[in-house]
C-alpha atoms as a PDB file:
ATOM      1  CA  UNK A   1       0.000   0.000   0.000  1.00  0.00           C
ATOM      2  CA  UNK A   2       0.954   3.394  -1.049  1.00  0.00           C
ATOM      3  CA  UNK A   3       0.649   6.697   0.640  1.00  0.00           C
ATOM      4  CA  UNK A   4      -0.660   9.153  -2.178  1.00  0.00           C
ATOM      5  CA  UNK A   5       0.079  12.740  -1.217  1.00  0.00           C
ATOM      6  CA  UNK A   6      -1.875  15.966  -2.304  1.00  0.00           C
ATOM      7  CA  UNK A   7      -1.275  19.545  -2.302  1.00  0.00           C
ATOM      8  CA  UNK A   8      -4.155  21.490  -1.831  1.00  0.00           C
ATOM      9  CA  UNK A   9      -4.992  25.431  -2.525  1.00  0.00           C
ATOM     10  CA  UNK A  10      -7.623  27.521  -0.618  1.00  0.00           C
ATOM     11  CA  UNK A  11      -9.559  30.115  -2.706  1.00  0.00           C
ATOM     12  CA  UNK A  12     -10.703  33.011  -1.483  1.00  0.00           C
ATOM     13  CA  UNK A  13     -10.573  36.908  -1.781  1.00  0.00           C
ATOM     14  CA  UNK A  14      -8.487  38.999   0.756  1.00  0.00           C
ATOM     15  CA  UNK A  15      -9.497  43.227   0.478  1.00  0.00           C
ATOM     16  CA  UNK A  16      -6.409  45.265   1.243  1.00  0.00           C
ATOM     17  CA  UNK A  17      -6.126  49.377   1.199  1.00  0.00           C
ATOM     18  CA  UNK A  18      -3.554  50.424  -0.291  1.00  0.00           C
ATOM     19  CA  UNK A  19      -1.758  52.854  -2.634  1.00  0.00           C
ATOM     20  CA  UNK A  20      -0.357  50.250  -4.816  1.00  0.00           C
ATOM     21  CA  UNK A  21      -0.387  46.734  -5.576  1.00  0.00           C
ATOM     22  CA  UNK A  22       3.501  46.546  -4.660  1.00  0.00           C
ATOM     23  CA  UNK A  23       2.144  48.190  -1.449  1.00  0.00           C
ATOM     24  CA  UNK A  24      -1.130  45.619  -0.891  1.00  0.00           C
ATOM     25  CA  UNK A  25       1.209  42.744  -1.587  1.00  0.00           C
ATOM     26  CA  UNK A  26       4.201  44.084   1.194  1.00  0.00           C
ATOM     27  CA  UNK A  27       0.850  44.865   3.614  1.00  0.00           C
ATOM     28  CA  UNK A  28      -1.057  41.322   3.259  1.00  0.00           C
ATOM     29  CA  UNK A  29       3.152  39.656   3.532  1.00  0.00           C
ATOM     30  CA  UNK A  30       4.039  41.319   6.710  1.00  0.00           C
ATOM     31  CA  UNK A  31      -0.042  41.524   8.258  1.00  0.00           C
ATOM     32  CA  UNK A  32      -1.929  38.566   6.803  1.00  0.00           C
ATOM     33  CA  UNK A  33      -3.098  37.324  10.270  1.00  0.00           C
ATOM     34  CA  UNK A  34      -4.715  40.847  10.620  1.00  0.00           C
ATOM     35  CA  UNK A  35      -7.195  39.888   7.178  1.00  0.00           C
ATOM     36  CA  UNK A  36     -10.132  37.949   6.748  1.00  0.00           C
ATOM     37  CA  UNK A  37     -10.649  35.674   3.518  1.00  0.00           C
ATOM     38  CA  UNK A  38     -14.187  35.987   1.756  1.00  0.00           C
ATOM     39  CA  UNK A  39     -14.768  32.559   0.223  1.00  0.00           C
ATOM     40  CA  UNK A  40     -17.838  31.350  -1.020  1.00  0.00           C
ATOM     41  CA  UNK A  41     -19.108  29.316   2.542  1.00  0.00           C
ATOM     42  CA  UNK A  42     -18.538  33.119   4.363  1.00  0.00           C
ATOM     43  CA  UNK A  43     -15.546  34.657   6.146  1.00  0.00           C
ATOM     44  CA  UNK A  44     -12.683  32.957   7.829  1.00  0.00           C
ATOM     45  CA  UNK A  45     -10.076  34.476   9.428  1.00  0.00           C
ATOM     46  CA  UNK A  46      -6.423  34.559   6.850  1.00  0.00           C
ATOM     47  CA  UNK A  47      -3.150  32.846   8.187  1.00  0.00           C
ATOM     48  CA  UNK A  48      -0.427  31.504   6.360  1.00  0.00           C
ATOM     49  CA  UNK A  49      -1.903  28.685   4.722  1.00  0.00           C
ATOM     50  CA  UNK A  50      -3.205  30.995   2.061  1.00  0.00           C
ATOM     51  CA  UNK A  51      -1.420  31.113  -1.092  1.00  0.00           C
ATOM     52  CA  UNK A  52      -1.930  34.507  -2.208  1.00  0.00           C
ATOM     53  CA  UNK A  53      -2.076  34.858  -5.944  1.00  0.00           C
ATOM     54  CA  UNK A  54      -2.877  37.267  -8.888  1.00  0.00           C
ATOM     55  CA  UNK A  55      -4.833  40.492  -8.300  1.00  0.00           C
ATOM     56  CA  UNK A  56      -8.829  39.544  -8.397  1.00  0.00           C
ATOM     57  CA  UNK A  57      -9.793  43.127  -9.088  1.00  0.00           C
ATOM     58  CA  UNK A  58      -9.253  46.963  -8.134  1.00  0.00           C
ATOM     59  CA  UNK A  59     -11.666  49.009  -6.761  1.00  0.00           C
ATOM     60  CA  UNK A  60     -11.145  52.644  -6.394  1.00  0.00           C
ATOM     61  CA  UNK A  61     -12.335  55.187  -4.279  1.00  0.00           C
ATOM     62  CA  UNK A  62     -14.525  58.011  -5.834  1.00  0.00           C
ATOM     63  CA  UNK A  63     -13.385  61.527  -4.827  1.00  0.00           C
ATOM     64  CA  UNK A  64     -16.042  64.095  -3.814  1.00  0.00           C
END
């Protein structure tokens, strides 16, 4: 008998302010533990064992 090993990613969108996306990536590095992940079953706190990936989208502020 074998032991078959998997790797696994988490998906999930993480919402960080930010000047930049050099500047998002450098906050969500050194503070991901701070960030919550929006996945489709709800919320759950970020840690480590997210993967984070390629921008998902880039919302900007409207000035008044």
């Amino acid at each position: 008998m074998a032991d078959y090993q998997f790797t696994v990613t988490q998906t999930g969108i993480i919402c960080v302010e930010a000047n930049s996306e050099e500047e998002a990536r450098a906050i969500l590095e050194d503070r991901i533990n701070h960030f919550y992940v929006i996945t489709d079953n709800g919320e759950v706190p970020a840690d480590d064992s997210w993967e984070v990936g390629e921008i998902y989208d880039i919302i900007k502020e409207v000035s008044k």
